[in-house]
C-alpha atoms as a PDB file:
ATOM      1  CA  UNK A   1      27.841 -26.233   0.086  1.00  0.00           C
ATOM      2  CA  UNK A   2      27.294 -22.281  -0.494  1.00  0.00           C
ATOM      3  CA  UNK A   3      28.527 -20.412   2.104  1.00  0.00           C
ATOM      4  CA  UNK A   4      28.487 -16.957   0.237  1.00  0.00           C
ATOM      5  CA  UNK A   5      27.180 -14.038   2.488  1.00  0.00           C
ATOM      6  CA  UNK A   6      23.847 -12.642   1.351  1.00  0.00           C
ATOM      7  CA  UNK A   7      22.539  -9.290   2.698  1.00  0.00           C
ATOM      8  CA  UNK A   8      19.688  -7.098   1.712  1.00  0.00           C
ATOM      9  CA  UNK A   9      20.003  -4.105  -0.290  1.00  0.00           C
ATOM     10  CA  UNK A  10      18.315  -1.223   0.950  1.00  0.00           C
ATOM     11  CA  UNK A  11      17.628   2.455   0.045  1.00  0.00           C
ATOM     12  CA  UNK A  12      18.334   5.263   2.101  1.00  0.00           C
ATOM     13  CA  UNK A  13      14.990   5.109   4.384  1.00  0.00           C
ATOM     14  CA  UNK A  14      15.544   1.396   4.996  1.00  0.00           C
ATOM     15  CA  UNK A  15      13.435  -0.016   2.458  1.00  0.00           C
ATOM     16  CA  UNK A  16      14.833  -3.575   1.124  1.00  0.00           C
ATOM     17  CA  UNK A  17      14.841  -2.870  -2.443  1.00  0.00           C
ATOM     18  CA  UNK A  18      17.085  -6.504  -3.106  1.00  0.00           C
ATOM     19  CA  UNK A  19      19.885  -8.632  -2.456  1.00  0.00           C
ATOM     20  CA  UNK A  20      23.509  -9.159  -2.808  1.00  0.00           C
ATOM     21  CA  UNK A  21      26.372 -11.017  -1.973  1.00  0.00           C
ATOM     22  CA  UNK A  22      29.247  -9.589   0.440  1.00  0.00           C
ATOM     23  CA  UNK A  23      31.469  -9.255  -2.060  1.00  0.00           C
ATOM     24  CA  UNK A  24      28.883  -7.625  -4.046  1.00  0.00           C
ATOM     25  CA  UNK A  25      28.187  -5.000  -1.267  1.00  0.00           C
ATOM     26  CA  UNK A  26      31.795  -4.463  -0.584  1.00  0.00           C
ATOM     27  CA  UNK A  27      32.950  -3.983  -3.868  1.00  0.00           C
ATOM     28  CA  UNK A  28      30.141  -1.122  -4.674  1.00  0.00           C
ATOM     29  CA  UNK A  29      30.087   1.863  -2.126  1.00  0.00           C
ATOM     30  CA  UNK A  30      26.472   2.828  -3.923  1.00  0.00           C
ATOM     31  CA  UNK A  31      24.545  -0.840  -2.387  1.00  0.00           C
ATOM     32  CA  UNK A  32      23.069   0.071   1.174  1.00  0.00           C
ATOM     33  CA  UNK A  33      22.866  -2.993   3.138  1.00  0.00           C
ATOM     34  CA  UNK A  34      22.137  -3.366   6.937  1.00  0.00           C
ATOM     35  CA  UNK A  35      24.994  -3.996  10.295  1.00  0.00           C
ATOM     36  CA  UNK A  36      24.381  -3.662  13.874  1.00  0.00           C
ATOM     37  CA  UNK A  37      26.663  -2.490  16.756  1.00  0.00           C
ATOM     38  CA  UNK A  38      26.390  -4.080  20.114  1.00  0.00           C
ATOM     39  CA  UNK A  39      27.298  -1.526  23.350  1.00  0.00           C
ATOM     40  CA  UNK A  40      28.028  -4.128  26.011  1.00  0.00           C
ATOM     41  CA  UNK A  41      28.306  -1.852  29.428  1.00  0.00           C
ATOM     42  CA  UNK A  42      29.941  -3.327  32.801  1.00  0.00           C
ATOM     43  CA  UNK A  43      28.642  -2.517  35.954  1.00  0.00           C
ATOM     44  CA  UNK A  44      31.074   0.536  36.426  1.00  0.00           C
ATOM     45  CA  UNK A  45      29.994   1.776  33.093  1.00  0.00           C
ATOM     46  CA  UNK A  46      32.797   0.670  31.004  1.00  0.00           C
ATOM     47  CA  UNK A  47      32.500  -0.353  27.256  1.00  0.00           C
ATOM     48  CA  UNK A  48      33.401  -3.552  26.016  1.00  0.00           C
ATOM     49  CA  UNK A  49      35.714  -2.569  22.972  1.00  0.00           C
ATOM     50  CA  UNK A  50      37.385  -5.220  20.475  1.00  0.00           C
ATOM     51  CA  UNK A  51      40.112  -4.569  18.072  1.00  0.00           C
ATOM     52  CA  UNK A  52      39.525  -6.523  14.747  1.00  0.00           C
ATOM     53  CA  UNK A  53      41.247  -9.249  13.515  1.00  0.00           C
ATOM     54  CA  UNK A  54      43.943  -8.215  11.221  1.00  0.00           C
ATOM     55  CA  UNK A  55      42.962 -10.786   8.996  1.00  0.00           C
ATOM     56  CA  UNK A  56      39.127  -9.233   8.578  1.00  0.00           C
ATOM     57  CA  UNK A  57      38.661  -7.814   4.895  1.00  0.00           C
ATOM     58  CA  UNK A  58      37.201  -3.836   6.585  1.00  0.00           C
ATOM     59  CA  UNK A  59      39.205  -1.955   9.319  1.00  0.00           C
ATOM     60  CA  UNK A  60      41.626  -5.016   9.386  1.00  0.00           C
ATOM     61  CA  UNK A  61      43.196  -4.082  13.414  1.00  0.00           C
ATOM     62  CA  UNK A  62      40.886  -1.042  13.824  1.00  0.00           C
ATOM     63  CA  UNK A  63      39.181  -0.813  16.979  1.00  0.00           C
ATOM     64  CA  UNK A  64      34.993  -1.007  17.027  1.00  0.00           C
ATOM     65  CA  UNK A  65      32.184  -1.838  19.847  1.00  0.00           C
ATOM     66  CA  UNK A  66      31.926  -4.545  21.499  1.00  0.00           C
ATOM     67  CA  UNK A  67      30.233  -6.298  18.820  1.00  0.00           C
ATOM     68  CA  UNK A  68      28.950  -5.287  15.256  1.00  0.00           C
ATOM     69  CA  UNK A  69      28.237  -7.518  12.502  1.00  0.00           C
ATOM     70  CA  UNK A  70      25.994  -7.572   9.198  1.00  0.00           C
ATOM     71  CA  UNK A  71      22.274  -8.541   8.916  1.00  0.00           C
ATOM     72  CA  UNK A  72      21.972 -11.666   6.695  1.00  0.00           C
ATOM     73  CA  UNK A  73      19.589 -11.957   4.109  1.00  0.00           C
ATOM     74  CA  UNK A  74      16.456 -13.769   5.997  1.00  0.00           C
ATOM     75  CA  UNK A  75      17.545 -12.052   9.205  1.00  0.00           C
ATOM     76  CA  UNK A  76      15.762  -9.200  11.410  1.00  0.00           C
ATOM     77  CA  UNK A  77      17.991  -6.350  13.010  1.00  0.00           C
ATOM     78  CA  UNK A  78      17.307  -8.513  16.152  1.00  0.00           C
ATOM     79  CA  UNK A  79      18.182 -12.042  15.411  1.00  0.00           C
ATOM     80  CA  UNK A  80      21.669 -10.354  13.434  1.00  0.00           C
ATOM     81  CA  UNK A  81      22.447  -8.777  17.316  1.00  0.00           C
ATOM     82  CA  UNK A  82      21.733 -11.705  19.109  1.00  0.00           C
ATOM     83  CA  UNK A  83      23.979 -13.812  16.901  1.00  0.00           C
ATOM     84  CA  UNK A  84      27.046 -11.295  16.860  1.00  0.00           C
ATOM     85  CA  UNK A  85      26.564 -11.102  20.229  1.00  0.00           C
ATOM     86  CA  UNK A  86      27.047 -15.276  20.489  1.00  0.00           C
ATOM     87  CA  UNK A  87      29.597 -15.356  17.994  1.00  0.00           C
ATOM     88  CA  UNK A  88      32.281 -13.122  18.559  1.00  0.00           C
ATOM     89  CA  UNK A  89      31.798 -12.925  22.419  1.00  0.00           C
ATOM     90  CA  UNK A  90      29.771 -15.650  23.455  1.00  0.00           C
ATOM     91  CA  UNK A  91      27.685 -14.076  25.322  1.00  0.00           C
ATOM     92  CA  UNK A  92      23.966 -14.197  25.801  1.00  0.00           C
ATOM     93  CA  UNK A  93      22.369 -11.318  27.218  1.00  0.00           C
ATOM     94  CA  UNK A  94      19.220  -8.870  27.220  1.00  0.00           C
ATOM     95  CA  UNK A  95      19.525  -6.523  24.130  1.00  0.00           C
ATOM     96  CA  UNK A  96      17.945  -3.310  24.041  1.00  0.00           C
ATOM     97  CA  UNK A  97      17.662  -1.094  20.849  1.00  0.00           C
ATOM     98  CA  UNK A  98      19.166   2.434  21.335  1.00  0.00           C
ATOM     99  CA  UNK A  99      18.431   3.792  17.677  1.00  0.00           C
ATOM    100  CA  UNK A 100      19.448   3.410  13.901  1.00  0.00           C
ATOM    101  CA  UNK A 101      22.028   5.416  12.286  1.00  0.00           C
ATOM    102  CA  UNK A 102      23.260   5.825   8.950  1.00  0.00           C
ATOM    103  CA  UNK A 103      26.724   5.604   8.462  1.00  0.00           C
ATOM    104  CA  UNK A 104      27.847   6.065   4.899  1.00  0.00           C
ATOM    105  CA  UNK A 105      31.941   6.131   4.092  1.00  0.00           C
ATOM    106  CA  UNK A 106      34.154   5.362   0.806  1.00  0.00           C
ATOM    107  CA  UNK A 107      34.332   1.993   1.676  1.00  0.00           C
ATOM    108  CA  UNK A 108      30.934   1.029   2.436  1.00  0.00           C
ATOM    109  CA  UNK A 109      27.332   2.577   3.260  1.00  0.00           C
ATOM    110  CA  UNK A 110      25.241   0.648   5.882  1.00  0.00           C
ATOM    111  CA  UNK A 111      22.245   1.366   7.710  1.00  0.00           C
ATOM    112  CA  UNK A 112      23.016   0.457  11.183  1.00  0.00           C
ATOM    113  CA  UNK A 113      21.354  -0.552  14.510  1.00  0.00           C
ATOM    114  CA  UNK A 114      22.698   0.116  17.818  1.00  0.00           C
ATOM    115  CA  UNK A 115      22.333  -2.051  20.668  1.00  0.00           C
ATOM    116  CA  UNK A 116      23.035  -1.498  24.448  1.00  0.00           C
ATOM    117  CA  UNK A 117      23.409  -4.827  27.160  1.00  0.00           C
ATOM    118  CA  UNK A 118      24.770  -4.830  30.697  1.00  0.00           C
ATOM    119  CA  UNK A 119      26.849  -7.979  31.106  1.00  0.00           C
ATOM    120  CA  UNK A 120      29.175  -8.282  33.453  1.00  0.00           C
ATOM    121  CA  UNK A 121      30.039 -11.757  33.155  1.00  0.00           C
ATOM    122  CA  UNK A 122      32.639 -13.624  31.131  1.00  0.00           C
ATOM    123  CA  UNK A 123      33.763 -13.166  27.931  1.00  0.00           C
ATOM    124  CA  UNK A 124      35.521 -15.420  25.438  1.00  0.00           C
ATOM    125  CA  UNK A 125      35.431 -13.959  21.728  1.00  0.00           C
ATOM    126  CA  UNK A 126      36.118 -15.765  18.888  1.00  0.00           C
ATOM    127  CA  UNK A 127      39.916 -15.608  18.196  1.00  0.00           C
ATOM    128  CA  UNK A 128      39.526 -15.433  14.102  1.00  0.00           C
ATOM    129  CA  UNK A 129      37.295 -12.443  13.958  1.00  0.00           C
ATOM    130  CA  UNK A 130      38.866 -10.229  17.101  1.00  0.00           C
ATOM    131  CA  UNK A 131      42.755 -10.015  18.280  1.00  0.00           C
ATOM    132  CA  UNK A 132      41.489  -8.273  21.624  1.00  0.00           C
ATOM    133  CA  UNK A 133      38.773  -7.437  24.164  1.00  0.00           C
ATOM    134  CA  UNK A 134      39.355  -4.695  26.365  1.00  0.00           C
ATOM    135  CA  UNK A 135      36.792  -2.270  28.420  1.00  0.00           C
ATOM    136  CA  UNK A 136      37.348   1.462  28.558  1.00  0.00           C
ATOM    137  CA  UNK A 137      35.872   4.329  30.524  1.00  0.00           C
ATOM    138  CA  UNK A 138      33.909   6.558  27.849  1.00  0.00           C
ATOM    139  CA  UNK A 139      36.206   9.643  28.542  1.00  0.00           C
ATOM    140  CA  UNK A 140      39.209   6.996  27.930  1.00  0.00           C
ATOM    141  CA  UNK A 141      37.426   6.027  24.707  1.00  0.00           C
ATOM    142  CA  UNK A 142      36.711   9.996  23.461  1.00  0.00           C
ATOM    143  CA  UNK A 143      40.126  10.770  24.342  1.00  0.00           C
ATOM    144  CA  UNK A 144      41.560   7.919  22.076  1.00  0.00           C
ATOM    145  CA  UNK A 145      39.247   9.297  19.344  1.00  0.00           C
ATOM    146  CA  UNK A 146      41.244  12.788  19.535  1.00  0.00           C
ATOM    147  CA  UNK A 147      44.584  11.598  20.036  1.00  0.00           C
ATOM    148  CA  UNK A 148      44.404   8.297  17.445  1.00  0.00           C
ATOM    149  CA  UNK A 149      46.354   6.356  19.747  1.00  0.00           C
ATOM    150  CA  UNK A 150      44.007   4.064  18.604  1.00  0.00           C
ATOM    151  CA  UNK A 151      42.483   3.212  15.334  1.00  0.00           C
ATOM    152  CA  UNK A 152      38.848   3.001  15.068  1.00  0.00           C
ATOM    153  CA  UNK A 153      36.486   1.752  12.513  1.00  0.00           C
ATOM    154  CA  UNK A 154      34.116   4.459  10.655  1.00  0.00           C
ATOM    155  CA  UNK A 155      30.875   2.733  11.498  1.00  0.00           C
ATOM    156  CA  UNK A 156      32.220   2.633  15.419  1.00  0.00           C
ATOM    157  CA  UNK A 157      32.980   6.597  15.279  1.00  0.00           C
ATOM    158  CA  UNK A 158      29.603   7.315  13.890  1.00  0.00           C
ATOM    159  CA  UNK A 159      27.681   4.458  16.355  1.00  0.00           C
ATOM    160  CA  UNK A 160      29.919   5.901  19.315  1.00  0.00           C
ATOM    161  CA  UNK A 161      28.743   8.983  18.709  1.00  0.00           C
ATOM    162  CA  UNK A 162      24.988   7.988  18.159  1.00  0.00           C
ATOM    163  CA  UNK A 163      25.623   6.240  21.967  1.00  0.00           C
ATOM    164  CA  UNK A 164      26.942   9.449  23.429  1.00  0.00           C
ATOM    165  CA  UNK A 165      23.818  11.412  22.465  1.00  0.00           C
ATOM    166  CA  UNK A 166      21.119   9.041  23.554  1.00  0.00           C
ATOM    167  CA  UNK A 167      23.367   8.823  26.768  1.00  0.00           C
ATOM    168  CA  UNK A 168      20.427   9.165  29.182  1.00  0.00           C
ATOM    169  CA  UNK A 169      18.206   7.042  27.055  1.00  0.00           C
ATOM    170  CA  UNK A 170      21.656   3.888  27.876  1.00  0.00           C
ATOM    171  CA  UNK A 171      21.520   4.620  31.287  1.00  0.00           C
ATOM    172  CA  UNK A 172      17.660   4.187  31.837  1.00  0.00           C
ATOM    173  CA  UNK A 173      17.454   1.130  29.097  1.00  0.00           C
ATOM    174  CA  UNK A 174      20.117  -0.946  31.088  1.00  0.00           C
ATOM    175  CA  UNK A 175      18.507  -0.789  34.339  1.00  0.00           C
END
């Protein structure tokens, strides 16, 4: 049974120009390939924020959104959200795009979409891929950015801030 990770490659404008493995993708900073971060909002406006496993091979303990993921090879942007989504929180719930961002780093250059849901039901994420759920106020959340009391991922920092622009855009998309 193959179980190796397979993600398109893309080029800067989103274009799938191929294919590779994880490993492939992770171990060359130049191969584009496609992620999506999940927003999940509480009633009171809260975020949904998980600190990564320590075990996870990126950001091992780093703090990102509620859930974020890659999009496997076969895979829209869509279906890839909807399965984080299941899989590290088991949750189902409506999932609305927000926008795409770009968000390239030393360690690894993804083309990501971000995704906004209002769910304030319960949550039980997948212990191997997450140490801890917690939700935070967005001024709690900037404030952590400033101070690094906690450690976020890259890709959450430039999402986040993607989020915090299109703020009006959340608000009208989640009612």
């Amino acid at each position: 049974m193959n179980t190796k990770e397979y993600f398109y490659v893309v080029d800067e404008d989103d274009n799938v120009i191929g294919a590779a493995s994880r490993e492939e993708c992770h171990s060359n900073a130049k191969l584009i390939h496609r992620s999506v971060y999940i927003f999940l909002v509480n009633s009171r406006g809260e975020i949904l924020i998980q600190r990564r496993s320590v075990n996870k091979d990126l950001y091992p303990g780093f703090y990102t959104a509620s859930a974020t993921g890659h999009v496997n090879y076969g895979e829209d942007y869509d279906i890839a959200a909807k399965r984080e989504l299941r899989e590290e929180l088991r949750v189902d719930a409506p999932l609305r795009r927000l926008c795409k961002v770009k968000s390239f780093s030393d360690v690894e250059r993804e083309i990501s979409m971000i995704y906004v849901c209002r769910y304030d039901g319960p949550i039980r994420f997948d212990r191997n891929e997450i140490d801890e759920v917690v939700f935070m106020s967005i001024d709690n959340i900037e404030r952590s950015l400033k101070t690094g009391d906690k450690k976020f991922a890259y890709g959450f920092k430039v999402a986040f801030k993607e989020f915090l622009r299109h703020r009006s855009l959340v608000d009208s998309r989640l009612d």
